[in-house]
PDB file of N, CA and C in Angstrom:
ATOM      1  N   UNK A   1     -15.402   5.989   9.753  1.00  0.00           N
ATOM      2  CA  UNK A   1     -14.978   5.694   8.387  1.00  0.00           C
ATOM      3  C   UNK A   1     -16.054   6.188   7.437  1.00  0.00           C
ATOM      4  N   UNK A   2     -15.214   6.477   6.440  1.00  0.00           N
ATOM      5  CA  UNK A   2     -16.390   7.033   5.145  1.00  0.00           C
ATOM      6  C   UNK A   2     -17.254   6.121   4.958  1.00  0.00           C
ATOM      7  N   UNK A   3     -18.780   5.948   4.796  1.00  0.00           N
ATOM      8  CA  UNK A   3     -19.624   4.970   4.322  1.00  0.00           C
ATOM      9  C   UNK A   3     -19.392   4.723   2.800  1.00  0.00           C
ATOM     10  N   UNK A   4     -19.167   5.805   2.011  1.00  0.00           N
ATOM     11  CA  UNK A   4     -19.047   5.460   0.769  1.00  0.00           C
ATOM     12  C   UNK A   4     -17.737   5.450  -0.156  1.00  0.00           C
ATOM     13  N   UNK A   5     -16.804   4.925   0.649  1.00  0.00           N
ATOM     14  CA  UNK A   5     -15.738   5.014   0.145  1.00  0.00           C
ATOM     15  C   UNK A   5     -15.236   3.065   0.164  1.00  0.00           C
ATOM     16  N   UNK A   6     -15.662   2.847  -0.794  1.00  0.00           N
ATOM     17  CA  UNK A   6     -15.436   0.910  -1.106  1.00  0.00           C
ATOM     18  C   UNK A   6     -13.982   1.107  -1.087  1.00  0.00           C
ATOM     19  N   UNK A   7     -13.988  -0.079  -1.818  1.00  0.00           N
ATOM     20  CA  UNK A   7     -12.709  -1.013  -1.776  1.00  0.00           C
ATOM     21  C   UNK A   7     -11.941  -0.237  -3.556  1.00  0.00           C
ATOM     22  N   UNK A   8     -12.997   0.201  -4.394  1.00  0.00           N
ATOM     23  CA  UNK A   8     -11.950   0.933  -5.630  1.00  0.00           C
ATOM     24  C   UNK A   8     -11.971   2.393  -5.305  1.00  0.00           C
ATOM     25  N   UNK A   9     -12.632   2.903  -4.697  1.00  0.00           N
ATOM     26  CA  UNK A   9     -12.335   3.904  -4.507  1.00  0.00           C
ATOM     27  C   UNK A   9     -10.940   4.329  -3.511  1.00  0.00           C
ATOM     28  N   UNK A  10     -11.016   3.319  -2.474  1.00  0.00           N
ATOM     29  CA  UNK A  10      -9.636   3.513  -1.888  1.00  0.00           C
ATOM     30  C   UNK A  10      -8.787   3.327  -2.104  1.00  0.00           C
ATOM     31  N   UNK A  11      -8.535   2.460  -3.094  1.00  0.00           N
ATOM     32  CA  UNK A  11      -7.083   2.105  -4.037  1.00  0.00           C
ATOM     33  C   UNK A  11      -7.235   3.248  -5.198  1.00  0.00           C
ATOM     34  N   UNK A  12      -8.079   3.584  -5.882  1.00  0.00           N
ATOM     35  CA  UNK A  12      -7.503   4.929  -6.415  1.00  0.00           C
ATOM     36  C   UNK A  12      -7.299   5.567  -5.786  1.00  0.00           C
ATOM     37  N   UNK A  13      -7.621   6.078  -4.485  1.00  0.00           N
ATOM     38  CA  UNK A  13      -7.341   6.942  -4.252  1.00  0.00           C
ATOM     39  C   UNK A  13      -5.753   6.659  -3.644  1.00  0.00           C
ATOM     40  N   UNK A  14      -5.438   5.910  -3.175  1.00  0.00           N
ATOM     41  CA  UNK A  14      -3.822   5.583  -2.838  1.00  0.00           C
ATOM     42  C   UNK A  14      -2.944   5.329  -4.333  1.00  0.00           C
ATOM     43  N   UNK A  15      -3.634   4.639  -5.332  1.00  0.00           N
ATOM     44  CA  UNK A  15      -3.094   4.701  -6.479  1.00  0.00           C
ATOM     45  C   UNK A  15      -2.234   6.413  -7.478  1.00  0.00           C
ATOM     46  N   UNK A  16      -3.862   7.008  -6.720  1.00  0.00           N
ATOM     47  CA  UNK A  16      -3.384   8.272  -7.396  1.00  0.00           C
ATOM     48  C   UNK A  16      -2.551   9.408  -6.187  1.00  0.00           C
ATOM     49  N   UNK A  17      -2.459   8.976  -5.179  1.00  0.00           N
ATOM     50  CA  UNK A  17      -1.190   9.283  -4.399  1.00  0.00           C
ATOM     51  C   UNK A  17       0.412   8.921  -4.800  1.00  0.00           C
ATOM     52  N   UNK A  18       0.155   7.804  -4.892  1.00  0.00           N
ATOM     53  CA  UNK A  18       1.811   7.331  -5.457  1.00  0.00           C
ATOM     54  C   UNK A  18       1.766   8.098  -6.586  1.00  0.00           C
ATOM     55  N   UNK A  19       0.792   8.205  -7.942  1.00  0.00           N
ATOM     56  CA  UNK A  19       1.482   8.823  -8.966  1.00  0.00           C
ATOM     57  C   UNK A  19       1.877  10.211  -8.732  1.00  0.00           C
ATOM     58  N   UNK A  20       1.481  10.974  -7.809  1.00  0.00           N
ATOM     59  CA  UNK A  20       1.276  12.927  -7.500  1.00  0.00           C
ATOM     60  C   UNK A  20       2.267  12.872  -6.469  1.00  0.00           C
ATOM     61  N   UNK A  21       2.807  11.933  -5.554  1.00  0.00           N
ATOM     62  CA  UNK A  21       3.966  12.271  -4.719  1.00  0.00           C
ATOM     63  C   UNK A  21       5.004  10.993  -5.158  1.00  0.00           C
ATOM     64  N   UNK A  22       6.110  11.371  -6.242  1.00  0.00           N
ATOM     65  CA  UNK A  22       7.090  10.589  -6.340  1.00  0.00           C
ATOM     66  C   UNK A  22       7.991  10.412  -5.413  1.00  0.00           C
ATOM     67  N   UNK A  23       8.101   9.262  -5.745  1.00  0.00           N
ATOM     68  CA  UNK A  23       8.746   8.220  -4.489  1.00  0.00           C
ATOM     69  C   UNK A  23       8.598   7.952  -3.757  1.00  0.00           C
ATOM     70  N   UNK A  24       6.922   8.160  -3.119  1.00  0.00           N
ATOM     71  CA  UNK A  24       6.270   8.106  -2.727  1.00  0.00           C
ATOM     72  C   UNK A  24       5.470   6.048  -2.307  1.00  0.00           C
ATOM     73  N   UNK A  25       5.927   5.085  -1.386  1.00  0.00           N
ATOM     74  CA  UNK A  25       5.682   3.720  -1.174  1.00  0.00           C
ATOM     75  C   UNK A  25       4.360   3.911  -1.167  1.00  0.00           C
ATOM     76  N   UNK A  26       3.899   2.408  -1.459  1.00  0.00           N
ATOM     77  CA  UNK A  26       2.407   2.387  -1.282  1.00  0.00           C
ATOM     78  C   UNK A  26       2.032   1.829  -0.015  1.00  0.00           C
ATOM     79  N   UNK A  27       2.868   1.391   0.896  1.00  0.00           N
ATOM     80  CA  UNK A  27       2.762   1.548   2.370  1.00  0.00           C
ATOM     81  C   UNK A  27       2.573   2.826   3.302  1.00  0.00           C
ATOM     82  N   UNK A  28       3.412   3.587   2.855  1.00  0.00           N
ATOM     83  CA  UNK A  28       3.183   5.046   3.466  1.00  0.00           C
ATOM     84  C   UNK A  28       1.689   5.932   2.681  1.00  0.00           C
ATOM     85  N   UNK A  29       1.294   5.683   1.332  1.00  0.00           N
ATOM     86  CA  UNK A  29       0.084   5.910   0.657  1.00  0.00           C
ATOM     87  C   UNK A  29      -0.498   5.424   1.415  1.00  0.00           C
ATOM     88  N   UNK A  30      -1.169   4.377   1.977  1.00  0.00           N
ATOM     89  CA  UNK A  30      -2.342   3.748   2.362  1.00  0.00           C
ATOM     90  C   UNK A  30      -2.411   4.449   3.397  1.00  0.00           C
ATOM     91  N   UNK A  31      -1.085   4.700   4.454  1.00  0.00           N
ATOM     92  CA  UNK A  31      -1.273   5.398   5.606  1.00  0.00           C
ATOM     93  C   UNK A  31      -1.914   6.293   5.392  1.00  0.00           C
ATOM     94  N   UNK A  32      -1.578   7.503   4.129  1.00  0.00           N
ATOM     95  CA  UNK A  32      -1.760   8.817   4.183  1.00  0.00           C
ATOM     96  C   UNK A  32      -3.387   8.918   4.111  1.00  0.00           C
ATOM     97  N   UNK A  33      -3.403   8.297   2.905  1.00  0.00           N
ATOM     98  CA  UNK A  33      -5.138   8.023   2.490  1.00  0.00           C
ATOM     99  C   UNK A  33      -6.010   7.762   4.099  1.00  0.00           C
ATOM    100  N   UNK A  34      -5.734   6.601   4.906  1.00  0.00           N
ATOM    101  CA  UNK A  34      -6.365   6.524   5.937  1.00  0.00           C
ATOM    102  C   UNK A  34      -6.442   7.706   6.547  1.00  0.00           C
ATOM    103  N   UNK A  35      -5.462   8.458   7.314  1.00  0.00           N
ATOM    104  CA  UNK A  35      -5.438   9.635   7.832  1.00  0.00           C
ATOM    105  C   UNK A  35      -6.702  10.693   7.355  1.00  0.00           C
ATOM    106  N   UNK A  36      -6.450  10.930   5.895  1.00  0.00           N
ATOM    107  CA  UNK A  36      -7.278  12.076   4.920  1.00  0.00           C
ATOM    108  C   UNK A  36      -8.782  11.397   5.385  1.00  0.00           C
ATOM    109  N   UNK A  37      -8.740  10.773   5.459  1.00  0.00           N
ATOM    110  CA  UNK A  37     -10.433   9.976   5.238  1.00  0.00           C
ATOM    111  C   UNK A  37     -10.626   9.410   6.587  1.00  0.00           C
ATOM    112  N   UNK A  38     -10.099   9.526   7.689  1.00  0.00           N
ATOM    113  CA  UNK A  38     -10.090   9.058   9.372  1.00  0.00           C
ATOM    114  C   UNK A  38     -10.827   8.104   9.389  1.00  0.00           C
ATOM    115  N   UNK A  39      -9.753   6.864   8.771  1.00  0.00           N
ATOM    116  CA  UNK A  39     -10.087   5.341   8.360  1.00  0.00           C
ATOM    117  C   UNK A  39      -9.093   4.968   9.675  1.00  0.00           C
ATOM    118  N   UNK A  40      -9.237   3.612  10.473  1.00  0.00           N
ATOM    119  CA  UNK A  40      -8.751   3.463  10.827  1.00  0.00           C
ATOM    120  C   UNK A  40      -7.653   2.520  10.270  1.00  0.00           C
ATOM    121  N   UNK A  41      -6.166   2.751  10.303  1.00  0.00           N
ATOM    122  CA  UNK A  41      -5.368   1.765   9.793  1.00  0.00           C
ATOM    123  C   UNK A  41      -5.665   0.154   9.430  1.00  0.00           C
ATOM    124  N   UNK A  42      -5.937  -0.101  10.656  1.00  0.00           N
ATOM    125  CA  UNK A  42      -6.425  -1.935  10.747  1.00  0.00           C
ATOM    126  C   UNK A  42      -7.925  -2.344   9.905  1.00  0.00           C
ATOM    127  N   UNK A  43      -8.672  -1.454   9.486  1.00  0.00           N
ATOM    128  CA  UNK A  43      -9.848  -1.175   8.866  1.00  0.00           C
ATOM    129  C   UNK A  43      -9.211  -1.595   7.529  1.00  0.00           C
ATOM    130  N   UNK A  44      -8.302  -0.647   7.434  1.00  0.00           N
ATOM    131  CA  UNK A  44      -7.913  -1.042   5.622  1.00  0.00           C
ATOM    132  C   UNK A  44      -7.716  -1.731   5.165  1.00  0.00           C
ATOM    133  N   UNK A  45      -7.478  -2.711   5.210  1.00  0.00           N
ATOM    134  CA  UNK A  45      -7.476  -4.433   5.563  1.00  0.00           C
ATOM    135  C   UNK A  45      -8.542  -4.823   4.132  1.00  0.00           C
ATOM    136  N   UNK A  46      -9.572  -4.212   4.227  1.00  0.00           N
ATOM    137  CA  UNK A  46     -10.417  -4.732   3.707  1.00  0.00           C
ATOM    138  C   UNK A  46     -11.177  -3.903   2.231  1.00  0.00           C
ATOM    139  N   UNK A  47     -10.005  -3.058   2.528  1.00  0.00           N
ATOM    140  CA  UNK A  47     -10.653  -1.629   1.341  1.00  0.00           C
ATOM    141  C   UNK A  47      -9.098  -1.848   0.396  1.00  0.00           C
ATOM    142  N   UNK A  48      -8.070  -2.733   0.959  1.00  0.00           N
ATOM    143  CA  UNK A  48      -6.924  -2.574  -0.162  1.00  0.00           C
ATOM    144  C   UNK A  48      -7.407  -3.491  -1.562  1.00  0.00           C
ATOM    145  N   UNK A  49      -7.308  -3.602  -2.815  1.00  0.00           N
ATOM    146  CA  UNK A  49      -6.961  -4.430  -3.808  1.00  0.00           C
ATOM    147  C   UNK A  49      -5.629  -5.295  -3.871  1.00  0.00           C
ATOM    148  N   UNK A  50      -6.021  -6.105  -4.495  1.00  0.00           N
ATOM    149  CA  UNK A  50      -5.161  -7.243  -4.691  1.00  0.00           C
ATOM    150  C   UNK A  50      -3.949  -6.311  -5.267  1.00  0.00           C
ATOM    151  N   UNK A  51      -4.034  -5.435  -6.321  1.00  0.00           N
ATOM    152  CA  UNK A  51      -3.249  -4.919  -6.921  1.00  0.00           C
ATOM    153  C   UNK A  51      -2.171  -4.263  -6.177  1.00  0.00           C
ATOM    154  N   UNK A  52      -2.701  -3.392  -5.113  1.00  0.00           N
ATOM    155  CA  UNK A  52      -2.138  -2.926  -4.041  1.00  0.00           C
ATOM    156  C   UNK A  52      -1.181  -3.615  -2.716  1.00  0.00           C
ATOM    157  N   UNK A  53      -1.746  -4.692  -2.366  1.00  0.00           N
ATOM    158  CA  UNK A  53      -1.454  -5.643  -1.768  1.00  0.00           C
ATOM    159  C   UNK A  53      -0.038  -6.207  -2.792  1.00  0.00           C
ATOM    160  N   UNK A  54      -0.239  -6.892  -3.468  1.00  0.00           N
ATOM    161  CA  UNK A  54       1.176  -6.946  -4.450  1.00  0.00           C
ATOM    162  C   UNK A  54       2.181  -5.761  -4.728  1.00  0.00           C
ATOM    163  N   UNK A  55       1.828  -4.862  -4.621  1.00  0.00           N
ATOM    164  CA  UNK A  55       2.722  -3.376  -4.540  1.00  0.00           C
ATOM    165  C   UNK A  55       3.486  -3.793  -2.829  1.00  0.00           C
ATOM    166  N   UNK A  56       2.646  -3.652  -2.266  1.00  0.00           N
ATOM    167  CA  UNK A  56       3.140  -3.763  -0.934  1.00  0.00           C
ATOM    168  C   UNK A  56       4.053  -4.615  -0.249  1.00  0.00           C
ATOM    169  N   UNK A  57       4.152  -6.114  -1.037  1.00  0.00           N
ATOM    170  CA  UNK A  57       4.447  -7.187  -0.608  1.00  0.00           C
ATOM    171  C   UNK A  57       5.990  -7.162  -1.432  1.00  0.00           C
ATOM    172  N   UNK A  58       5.784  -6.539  -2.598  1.00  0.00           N
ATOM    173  CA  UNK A  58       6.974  -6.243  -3.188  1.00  0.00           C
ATOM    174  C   UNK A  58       8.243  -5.351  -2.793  1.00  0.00           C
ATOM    175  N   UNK A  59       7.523  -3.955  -2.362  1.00  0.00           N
ATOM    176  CA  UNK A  59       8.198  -3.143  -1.384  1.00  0.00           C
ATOM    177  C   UNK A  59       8.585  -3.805  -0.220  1.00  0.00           C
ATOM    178  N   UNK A  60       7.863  -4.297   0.873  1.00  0.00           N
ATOM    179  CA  UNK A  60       8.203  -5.173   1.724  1.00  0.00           C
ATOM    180  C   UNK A  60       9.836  -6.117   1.617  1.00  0.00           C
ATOM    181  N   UNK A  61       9.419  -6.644   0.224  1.00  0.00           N
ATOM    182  CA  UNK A  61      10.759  -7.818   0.197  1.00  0.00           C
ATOM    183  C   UNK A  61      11.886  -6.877   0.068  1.00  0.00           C
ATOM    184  N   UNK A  62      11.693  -6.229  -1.338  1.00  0.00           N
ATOM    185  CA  UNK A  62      12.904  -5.047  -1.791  1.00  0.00           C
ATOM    186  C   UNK A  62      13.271  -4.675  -0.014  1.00  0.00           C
ATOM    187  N   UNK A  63      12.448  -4.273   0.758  1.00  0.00           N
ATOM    188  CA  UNK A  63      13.205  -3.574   1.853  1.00  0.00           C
ATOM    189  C   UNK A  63      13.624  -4.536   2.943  1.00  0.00           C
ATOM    190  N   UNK A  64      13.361  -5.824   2.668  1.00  0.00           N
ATOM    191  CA  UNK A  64      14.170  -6.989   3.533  1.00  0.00           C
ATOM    192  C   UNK A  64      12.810  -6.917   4.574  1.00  0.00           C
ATOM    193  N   UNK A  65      11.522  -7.040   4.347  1.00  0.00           N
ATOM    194  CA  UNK A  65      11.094  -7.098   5.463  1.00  0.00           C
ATOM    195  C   UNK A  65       9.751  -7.999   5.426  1.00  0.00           C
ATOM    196  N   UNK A  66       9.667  -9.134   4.557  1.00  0.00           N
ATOM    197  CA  UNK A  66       9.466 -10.203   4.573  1.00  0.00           C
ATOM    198  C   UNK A  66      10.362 -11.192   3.778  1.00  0.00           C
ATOM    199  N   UNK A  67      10.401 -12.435   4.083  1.00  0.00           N
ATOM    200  CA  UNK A  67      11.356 -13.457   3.397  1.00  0.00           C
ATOM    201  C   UNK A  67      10.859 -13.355   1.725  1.00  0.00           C
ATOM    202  N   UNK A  68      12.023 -13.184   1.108  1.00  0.00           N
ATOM    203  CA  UNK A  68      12.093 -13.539  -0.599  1.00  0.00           C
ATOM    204  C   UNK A  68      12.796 -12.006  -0.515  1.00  0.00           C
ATOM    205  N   UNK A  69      13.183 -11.589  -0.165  1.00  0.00           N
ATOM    206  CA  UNK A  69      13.801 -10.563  -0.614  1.00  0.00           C
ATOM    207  C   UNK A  69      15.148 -10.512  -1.350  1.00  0.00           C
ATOM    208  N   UNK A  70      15.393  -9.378  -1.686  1.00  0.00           N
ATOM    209  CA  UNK A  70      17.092  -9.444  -1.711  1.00  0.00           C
ATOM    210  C   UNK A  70      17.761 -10.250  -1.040  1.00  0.00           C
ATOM    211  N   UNK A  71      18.206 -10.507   0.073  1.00  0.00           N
ATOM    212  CA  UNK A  71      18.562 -11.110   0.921  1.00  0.00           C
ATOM    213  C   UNK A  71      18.550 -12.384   0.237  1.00  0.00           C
ATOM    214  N   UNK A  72      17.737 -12.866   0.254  1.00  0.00           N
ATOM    215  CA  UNK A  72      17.548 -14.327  -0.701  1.00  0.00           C
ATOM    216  C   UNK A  72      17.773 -14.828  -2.070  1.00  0.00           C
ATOM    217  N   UNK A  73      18.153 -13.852  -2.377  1.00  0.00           N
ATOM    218  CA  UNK A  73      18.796 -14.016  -3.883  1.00  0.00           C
ATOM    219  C   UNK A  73      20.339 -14.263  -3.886  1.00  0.00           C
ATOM    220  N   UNK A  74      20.566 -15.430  -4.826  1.00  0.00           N
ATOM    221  CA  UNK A  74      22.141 -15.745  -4.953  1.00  0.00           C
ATOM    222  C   UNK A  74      22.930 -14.509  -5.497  1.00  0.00           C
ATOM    223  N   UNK A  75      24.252 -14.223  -5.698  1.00  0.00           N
ATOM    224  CA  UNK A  75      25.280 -13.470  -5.891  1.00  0.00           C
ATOM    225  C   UNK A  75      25.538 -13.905  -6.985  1.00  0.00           C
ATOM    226  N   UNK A  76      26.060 -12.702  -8.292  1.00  0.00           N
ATOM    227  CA  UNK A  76      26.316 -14.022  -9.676  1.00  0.00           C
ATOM    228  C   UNK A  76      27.502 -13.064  -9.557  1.00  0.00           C
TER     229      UNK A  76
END
């Protein structure tokens, strides 16, 4: 892993992935970023932001793949 690559530097740098590849999840960003920088996945853990982490958790629900999602919302 990069020694000098913290915890803001790796969220910009996944930050500024999502904006340069549209439509682009910030689940598949974090992947990519790890790859570019031969971070190990389970490492990143600790280099994401809160900010990011809420991106993620959001995508997650939208795609039914933690509880609160769509799925869980009433029908009007």
């Amino acid at each position: 892993m990069s020694e000098d690559l913290n915890k803001k530097a790796f969220s910009g740098l996944v930050e500024t992935y999502v904006r340069t590849h549209k439509g682009c999840q910030y689940m598949d960003a974090v992947i990519t970023v790890c790859e570019d920088n031969e971070i190990d996945i389970r490492d990143s853990k600790k280099l994401i932001s809160k900010e990011i982490v809420e991106h993620i958790e959001f995508e997650a629900k939208k795609l039914n793949l933690l509880q609160g999602g769509h799925s869980a919302m009433l029908p009007i």
